[in-house]
PDB file of N, CA and C in Angstrom:
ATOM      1  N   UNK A   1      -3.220 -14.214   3.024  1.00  0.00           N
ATOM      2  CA  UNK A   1      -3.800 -13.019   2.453  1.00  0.00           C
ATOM      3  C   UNK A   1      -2.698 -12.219   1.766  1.00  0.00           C
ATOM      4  N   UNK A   2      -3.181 -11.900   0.469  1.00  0.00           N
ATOM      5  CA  UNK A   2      -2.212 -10.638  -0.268  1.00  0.00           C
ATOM      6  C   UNK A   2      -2.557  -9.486   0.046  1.00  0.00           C
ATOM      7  N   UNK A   3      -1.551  -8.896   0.637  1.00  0.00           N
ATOM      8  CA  UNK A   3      -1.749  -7.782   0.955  1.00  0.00           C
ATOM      9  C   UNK A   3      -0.609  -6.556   0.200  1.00  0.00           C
ATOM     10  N   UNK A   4      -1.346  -5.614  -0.209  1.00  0.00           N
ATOM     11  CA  UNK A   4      -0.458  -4.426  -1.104  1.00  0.00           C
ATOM     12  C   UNK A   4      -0.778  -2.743  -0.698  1.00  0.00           C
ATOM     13  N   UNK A   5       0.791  -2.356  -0.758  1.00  0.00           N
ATOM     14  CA  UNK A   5       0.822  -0.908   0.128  1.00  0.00           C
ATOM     15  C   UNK A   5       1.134  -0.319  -1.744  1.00  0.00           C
ATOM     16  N   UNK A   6       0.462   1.088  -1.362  1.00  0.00           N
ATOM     17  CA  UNK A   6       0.420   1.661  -2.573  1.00  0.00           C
ATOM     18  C   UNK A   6       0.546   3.124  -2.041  1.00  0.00           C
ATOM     19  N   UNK A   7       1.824   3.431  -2.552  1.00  0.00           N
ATOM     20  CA  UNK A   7       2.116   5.279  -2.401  1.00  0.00           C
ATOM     21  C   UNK A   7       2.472   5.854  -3.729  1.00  0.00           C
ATOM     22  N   UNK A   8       3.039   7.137  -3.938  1.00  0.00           N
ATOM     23  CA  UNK A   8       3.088   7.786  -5.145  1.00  0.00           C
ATOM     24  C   UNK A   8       4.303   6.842  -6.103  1.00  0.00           C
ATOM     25  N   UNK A   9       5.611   7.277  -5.277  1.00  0.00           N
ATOM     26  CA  UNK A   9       6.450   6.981  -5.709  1.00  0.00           C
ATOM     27  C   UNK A   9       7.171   5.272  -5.601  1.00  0.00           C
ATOM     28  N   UNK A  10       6.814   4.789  -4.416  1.00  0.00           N
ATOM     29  CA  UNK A  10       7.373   3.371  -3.964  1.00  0.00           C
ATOM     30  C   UNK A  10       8.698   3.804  -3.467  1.00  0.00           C
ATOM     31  N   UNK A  11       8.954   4.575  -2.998  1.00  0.00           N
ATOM     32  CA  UNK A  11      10.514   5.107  -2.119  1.00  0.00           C
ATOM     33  C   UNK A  11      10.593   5.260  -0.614  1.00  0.00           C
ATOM     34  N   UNK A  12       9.252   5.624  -0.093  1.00  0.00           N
ATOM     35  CA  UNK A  12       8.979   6.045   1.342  1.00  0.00           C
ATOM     36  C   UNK A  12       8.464   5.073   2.074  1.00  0.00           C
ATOM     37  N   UNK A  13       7.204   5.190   1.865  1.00  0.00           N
ATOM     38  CA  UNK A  13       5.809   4.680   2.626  1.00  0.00           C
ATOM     39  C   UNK A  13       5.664   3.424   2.648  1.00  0.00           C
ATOM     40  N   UNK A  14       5.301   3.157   1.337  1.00  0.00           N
ATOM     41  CA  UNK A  14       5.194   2.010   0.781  1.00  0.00           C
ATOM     42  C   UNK A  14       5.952   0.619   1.085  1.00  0.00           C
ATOM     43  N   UNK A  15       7.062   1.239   0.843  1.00  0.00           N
ATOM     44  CA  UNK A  15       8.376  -0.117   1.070  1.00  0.00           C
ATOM     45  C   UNK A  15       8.271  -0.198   2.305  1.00  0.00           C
ATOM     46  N   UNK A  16       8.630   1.048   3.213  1.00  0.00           N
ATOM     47  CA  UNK A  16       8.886   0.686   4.353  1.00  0.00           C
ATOM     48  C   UNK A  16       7.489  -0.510   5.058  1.00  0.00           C
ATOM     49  N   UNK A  17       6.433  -0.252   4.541  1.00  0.00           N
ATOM     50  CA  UNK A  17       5.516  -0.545   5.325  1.00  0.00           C
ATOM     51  C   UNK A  17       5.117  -2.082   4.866  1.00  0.00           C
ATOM     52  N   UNK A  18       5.799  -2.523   3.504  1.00  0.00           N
ATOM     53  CA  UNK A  18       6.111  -4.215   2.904  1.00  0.00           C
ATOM     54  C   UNK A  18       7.524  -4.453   3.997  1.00  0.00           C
ATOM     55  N   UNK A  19       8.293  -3.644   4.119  1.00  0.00           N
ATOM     56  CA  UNK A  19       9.713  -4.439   5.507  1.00  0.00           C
ATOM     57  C   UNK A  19       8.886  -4.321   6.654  1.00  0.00           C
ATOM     58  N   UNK A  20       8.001  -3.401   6.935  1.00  0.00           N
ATOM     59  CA  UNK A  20       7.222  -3.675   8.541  1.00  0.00           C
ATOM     60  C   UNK A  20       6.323  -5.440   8.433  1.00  0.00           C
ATOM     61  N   UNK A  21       5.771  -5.217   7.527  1.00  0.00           N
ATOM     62  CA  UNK A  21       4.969  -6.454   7.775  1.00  0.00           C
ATOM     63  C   UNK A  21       5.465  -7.834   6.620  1.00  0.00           C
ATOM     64  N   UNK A  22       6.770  -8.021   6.394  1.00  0.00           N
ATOM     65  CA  UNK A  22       6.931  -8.986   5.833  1.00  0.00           C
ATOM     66  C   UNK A  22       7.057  -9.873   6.054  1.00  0.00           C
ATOM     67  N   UNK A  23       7.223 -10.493   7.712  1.00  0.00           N
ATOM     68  CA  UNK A  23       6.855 -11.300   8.013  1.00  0.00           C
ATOM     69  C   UNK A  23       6.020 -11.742   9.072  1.00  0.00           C
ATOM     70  N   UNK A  24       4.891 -10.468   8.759  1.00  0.00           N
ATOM     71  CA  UNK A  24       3.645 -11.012   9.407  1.00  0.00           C
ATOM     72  C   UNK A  24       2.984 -12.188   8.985  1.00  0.00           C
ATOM     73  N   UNK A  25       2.541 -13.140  10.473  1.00  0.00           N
ATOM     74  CA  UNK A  25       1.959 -14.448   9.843  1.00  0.00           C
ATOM     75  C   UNK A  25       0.547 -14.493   9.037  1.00  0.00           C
ATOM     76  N   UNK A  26       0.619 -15.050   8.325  1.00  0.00           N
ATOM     77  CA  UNK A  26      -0.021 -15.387   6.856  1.00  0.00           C
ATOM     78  C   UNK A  26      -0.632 -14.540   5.671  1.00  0.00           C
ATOM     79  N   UNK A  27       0.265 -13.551   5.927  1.00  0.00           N
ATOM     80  CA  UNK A  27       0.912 -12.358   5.438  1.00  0.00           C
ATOM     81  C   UNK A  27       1.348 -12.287   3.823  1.00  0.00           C
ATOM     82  N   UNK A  28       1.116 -12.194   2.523  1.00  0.00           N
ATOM     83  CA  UNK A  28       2.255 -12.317   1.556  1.00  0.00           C
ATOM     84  C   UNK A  28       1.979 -10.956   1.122  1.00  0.00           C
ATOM     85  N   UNK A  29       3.153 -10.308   1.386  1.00  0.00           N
ATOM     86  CA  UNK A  29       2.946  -8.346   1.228  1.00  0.00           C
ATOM     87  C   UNK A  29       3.991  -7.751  -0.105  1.00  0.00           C
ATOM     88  N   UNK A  30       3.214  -6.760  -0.665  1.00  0.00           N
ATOM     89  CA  UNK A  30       4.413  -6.197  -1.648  1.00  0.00           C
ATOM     90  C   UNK A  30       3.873  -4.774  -1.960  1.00  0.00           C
ATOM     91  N   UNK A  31       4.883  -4.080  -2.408  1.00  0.00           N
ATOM     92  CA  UNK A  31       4.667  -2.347  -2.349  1.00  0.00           C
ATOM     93  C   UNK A  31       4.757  -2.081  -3.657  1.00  0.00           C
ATOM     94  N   UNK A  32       4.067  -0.621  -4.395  1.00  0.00           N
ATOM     95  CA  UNK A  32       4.578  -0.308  -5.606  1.00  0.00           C
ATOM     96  C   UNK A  32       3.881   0.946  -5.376  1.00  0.00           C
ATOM     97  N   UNK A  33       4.218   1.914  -6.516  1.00  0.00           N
ATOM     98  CA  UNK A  33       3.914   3.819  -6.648  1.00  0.00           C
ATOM     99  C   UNK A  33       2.643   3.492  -7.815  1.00  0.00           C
ATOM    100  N   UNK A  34       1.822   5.014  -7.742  1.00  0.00           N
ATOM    101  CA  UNK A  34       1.041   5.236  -8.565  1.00  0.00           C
ATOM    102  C   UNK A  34       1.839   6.015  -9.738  1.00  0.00           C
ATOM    103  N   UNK A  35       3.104   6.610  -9.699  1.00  0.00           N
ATOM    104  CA  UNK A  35       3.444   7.345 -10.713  1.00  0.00           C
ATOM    105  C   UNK A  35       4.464   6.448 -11.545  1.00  0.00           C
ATOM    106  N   UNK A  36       4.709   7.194 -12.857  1.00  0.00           N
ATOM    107  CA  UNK A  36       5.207   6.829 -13.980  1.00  0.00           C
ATOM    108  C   UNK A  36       6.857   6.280 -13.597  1.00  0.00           C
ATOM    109  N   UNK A  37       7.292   7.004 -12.732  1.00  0.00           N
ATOM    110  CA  UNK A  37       8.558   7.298 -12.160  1.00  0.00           C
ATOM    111  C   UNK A  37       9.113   5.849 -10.362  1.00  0.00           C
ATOM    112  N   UNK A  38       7.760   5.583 -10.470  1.00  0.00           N
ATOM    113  CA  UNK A  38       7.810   4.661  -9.403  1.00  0.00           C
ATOM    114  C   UNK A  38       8.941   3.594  -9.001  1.00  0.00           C
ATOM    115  N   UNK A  39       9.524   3.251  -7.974  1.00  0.00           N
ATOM    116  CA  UNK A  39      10.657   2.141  -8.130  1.00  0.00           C
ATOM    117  C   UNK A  39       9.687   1.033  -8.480  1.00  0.00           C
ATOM    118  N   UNK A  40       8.949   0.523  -8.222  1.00  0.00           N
ATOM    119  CA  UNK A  40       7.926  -0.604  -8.675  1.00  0.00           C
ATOM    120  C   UNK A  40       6.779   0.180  -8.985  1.00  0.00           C
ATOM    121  N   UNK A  41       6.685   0.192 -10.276  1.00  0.00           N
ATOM    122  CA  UNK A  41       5.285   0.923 -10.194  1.00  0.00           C
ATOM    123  C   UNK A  41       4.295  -0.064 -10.503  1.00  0.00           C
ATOM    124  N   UNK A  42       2.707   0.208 -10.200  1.00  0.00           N
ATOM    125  CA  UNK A  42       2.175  -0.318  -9.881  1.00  0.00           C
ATOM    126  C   UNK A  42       1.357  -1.025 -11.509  1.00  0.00           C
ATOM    127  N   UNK A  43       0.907  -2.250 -11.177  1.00  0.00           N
ATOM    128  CA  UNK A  43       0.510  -2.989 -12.895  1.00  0.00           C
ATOM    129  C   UNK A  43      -0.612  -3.450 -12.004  1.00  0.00           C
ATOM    130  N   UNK A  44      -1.813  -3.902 -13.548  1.00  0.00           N
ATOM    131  CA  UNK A  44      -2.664  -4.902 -13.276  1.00  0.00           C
ATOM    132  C   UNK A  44      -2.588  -6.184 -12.491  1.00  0.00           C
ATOM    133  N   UNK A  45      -1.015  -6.595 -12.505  1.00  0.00           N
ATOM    134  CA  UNK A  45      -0.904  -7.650 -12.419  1.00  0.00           C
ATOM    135  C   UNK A  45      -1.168  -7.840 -10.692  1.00  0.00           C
ATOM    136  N   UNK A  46      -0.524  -7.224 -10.241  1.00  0.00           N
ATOM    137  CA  UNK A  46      -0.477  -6.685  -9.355  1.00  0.00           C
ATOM    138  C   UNK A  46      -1.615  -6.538  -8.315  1.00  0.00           C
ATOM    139  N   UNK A  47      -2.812  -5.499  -8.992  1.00  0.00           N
ATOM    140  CA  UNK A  47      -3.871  -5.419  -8.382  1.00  0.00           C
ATOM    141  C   UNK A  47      -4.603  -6.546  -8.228  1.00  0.00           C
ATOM    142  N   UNK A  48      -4.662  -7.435  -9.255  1.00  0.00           N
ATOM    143  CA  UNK A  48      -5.117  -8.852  -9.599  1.00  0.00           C
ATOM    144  C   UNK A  48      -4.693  -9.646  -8.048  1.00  0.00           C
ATOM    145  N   UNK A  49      -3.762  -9.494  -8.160  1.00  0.00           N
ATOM    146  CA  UNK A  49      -2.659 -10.483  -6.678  1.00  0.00           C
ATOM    147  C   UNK A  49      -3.668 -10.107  -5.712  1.00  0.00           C
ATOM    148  N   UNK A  50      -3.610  -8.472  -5.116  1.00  0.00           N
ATOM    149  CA  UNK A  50      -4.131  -8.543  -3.927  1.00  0.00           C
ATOM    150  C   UNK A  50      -5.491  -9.088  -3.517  1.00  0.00           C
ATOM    151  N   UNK A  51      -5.348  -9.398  -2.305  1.00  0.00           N
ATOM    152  CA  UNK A  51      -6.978  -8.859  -1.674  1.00  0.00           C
ATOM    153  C   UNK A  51      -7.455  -8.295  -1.017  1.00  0.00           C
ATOM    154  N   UNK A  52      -6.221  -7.219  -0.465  1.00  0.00           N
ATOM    155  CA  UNK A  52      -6.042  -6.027   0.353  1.00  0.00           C
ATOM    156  C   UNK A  52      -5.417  -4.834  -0.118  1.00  0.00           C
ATOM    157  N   UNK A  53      -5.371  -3.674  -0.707  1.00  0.00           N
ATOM    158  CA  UNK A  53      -4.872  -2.639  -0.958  1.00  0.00           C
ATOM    159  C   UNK A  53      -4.773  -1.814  -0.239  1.00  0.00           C
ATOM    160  N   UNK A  54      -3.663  -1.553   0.398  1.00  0.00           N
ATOM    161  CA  UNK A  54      -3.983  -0.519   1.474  1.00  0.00           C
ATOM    162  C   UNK A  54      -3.528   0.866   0.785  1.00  0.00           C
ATOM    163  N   UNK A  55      -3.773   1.823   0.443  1.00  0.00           N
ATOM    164  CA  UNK A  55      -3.135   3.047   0.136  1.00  0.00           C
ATOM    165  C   UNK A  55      -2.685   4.782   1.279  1.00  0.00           C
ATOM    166  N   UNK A  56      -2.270   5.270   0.804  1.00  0.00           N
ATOM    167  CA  UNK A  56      -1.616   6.055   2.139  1.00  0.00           C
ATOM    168  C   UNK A  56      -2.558   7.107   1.694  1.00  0.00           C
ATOM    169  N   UNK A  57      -2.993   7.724   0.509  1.00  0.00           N
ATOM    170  CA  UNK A  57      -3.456   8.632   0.561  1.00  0.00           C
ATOM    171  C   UNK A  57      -4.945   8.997   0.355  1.00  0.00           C
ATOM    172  N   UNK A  58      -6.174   9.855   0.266  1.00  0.00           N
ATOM    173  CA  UNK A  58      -7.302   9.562  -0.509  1.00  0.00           C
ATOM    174  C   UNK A  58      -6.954   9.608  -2.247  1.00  0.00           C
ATOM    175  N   UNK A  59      -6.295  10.321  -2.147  1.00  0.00           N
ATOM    176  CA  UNK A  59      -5.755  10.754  -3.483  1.00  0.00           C
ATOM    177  C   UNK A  59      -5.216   9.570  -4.269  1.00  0.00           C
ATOM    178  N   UNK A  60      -4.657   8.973  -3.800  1.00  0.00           N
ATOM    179  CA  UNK A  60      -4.183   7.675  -4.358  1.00  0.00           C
ATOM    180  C   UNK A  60      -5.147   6.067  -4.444  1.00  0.00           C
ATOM    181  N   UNK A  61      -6.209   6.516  -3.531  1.00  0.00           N
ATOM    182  CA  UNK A  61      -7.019   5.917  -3.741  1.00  0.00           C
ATOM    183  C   UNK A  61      -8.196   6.534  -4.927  1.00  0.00           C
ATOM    184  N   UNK A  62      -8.142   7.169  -5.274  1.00  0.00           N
ATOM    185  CA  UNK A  62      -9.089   8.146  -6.439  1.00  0.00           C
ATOM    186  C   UNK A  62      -8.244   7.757  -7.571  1.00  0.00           C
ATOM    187  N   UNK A  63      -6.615   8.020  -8.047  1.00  0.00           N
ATOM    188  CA  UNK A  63      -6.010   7.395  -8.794  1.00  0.00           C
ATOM    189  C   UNK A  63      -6.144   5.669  -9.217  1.00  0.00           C
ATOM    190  N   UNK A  64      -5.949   4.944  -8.066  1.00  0.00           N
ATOM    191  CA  UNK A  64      -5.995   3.972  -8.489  1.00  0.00           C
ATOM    192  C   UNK A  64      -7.660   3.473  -8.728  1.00  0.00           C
ATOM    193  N   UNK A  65      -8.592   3.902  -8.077  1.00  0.00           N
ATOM    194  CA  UNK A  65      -9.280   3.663  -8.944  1.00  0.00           C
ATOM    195  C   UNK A  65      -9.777   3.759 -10.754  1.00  0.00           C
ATOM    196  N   UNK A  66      -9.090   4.996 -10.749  1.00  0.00           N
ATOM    197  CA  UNK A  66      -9.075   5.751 -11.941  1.00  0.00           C
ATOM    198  C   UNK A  66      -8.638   4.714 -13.174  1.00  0.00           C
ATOM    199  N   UNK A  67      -7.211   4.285 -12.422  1.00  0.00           N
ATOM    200  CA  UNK A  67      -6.259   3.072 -13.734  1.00  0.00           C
ATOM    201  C   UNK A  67      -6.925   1.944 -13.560  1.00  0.00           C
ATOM    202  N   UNK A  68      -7.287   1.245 -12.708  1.00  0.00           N
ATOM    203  CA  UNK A  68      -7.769   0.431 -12.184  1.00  0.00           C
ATOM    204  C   UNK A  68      -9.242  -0.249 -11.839  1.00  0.00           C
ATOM    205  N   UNK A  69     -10.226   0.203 -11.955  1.00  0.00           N
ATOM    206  CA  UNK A  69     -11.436   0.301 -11.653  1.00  0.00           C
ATOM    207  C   UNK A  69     -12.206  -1.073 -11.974  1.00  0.00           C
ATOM    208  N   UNK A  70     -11.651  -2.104 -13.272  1.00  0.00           N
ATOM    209  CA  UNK A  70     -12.182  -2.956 -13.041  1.00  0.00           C
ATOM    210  C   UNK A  70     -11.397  -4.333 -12.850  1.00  0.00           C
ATOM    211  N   UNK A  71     -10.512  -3.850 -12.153  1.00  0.00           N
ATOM    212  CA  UNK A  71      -9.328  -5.190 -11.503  1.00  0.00           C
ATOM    213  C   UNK A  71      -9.757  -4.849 -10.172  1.00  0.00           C
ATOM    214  N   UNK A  72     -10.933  -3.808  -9.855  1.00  0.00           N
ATOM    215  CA  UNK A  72     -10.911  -3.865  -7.956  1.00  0.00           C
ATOM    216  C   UNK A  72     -11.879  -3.764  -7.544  1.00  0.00           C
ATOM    217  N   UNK A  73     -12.700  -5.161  -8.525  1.00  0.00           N
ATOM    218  CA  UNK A  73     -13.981  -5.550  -8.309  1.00  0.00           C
ATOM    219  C   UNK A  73     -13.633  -6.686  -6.856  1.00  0.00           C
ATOM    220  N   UNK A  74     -14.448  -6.819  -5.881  1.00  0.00           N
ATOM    221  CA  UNK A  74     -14.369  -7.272  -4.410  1.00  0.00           C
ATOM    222  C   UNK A  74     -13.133  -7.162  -3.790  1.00  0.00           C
ATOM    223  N   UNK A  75     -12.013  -6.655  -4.089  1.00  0.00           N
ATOM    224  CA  UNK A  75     -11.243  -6.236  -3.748  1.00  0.00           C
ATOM    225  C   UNK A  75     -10.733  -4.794  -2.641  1.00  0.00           C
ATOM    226  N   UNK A  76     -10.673  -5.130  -1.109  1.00  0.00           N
ATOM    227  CA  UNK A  76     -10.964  -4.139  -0.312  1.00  0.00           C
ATOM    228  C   UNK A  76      -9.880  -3.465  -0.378  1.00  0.00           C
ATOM    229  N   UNK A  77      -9.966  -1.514  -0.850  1.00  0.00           N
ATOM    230  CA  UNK A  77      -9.493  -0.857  -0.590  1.00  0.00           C
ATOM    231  C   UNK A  77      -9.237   0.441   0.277  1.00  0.00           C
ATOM    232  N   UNK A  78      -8.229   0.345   1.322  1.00  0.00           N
ATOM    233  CA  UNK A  78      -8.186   1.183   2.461  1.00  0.00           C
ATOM    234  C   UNK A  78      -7.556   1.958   2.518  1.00  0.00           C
ATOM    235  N   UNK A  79      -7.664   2.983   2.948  1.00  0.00           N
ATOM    236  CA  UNK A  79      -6.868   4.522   2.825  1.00  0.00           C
ATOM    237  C   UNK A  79      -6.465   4.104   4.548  1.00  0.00           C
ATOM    238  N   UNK A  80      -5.077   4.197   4.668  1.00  0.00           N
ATOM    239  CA  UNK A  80      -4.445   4.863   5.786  1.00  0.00           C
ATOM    240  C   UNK A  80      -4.481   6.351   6.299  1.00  0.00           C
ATOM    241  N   UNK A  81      -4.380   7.393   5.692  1.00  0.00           N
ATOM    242  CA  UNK A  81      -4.178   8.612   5.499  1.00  0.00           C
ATOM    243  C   UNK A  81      -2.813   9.121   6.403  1.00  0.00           C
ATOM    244  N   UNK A  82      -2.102   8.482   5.802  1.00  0.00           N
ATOM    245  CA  UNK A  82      -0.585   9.006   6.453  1.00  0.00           C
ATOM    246  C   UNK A  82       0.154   9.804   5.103  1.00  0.00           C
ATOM    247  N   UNK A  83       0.169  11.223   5.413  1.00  0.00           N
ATOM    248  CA  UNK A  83       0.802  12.082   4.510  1.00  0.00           C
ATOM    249  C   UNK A  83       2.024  11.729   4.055  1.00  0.00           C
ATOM    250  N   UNK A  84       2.920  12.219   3.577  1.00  0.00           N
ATOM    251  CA  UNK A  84       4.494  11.733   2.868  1.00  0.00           C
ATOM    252  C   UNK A  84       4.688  13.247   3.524  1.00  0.00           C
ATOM    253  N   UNK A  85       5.624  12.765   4.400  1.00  0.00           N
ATOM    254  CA  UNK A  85       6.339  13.681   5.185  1.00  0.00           C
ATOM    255  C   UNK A  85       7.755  12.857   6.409  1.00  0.00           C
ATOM    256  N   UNK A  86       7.424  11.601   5.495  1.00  0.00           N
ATOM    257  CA  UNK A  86       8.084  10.205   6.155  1.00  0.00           C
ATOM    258  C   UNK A  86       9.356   9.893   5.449  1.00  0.00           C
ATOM    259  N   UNK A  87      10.936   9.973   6.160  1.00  0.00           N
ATOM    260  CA  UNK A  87      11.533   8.800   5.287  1.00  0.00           C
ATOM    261  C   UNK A  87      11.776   7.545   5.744  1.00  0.00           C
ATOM    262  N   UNK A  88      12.336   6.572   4.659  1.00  0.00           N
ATOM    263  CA  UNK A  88      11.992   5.739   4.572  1.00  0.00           C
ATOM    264  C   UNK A  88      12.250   5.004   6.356  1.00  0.00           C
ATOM    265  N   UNK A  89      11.926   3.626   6.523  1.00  0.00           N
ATOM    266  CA  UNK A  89      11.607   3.731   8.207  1.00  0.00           C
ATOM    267  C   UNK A  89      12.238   4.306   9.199  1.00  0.00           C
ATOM    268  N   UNK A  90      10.936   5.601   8.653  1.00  0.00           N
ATOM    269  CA  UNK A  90      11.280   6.641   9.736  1.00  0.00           C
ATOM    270  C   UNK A  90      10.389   5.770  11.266  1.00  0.00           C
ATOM    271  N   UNK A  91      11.072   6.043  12.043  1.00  0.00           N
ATOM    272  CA  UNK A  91       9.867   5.452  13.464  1.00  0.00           C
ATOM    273  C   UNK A  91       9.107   5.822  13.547  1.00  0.00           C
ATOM    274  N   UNK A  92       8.247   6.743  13.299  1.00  0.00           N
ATOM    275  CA  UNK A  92       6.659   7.493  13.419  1.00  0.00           C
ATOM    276  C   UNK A  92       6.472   6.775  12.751  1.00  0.00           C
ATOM    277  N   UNK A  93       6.615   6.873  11.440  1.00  0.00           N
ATOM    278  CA  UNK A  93       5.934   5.862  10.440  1.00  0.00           C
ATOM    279  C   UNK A  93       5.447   4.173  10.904  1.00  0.00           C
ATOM    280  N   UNK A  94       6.803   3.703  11.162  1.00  0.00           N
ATOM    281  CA  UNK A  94       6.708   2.419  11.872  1.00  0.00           C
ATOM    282  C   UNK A  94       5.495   2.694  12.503  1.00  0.00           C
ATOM    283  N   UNK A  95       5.872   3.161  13.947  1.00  0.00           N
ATOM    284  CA  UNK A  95       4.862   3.269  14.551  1.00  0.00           C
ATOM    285  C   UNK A  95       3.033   3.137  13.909  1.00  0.00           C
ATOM    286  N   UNK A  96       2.953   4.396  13.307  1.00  0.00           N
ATOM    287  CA  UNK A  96       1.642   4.607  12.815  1.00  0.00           C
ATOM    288  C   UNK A  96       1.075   3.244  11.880  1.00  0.00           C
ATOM    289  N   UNK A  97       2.209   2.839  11.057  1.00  0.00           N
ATOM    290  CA  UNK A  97       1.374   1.329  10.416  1.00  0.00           C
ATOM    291  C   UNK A  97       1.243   0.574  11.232  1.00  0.00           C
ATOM    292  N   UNK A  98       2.147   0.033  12.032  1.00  0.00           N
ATOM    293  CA  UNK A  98       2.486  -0.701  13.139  1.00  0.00           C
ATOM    294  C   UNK A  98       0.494  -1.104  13.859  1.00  0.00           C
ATOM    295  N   UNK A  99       0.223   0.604  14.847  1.00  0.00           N
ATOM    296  CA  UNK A  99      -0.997   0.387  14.886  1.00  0.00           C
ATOM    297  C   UNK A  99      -1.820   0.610  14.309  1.00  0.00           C
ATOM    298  N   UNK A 100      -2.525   1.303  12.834  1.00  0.00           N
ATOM    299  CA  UNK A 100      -3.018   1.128  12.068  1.00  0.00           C
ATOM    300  C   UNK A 100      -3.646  -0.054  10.749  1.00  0.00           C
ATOM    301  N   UNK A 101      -2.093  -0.624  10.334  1.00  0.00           N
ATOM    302  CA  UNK A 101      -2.355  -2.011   9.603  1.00  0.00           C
ATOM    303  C   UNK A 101      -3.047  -2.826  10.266  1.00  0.00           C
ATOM    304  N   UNK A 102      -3.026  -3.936  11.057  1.00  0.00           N
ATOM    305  CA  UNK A 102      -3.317  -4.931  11.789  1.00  0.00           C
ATOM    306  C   UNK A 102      -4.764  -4.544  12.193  1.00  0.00           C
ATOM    307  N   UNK A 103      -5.249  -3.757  12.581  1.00  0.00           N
ATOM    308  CA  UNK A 103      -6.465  -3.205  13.243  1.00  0.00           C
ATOM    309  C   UNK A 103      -7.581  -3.191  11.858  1.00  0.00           C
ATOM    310  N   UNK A 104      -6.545  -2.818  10.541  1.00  0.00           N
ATOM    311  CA  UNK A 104      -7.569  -2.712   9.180  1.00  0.00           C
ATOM    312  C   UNK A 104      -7.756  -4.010   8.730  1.00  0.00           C
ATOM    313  N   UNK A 105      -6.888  -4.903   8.589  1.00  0.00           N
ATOM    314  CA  UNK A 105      -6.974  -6.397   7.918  1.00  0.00           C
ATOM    315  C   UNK A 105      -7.221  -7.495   9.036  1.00  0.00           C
ATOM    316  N   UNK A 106      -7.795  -8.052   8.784  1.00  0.00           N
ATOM    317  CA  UNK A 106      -8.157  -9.239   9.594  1.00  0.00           C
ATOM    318  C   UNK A 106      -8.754 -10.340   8.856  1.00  0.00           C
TER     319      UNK A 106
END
């Protein structure tokens, strides 16, 4: 399963949460930002890959639908709702994907 973490920037959340689960088994994970400014920002190509989107915010899920809307046809997208108040693996964070991810994808 492709699985893709999607935050604003790709600096915090995101990455950390592609090094939490990169080598979860049968797993192929990758991170990118919704903004212009993103370290990976996020492409069609991209959305195409997954078949999991997980996003951190609602907001970012309203965005990417926005750019996106018809690359995320059967394509399940899940809001975590973990604010950016995280750096990068911070342990709460860990934590919170830790039990959150796994419980959403199956």
């Amino acid at each position: 399963m492709n699985v893709l973490f999607v935050c604003s920037r790709n600096r915090l959340r995101s990455p950390t949460a592609e090094a939490v689960f990169a080598d979860h088994p049968g797993w192929d994970v990758a991170s990118a930002g919704l903004n212009h400014d993103a370290d990976v920002p996020l492409t069609r190509e991209l959305v195409q890959w997954a078949d999991a989107i997980l996003v951190m915010e609602k907001a970012h899920r309203t965005r990417l639908a926005s750019r996106f809307r018809a690359d995320l046809k059967g394509k399940r997208v899940i809001c975590l709702e973990i604010p950016d108040r995280f750096r990068y693996m911070d342990p709460e964070l860990v934590s919170l994907l830790e039990r959150k991810v796994p419980a959403l994808i199956r």
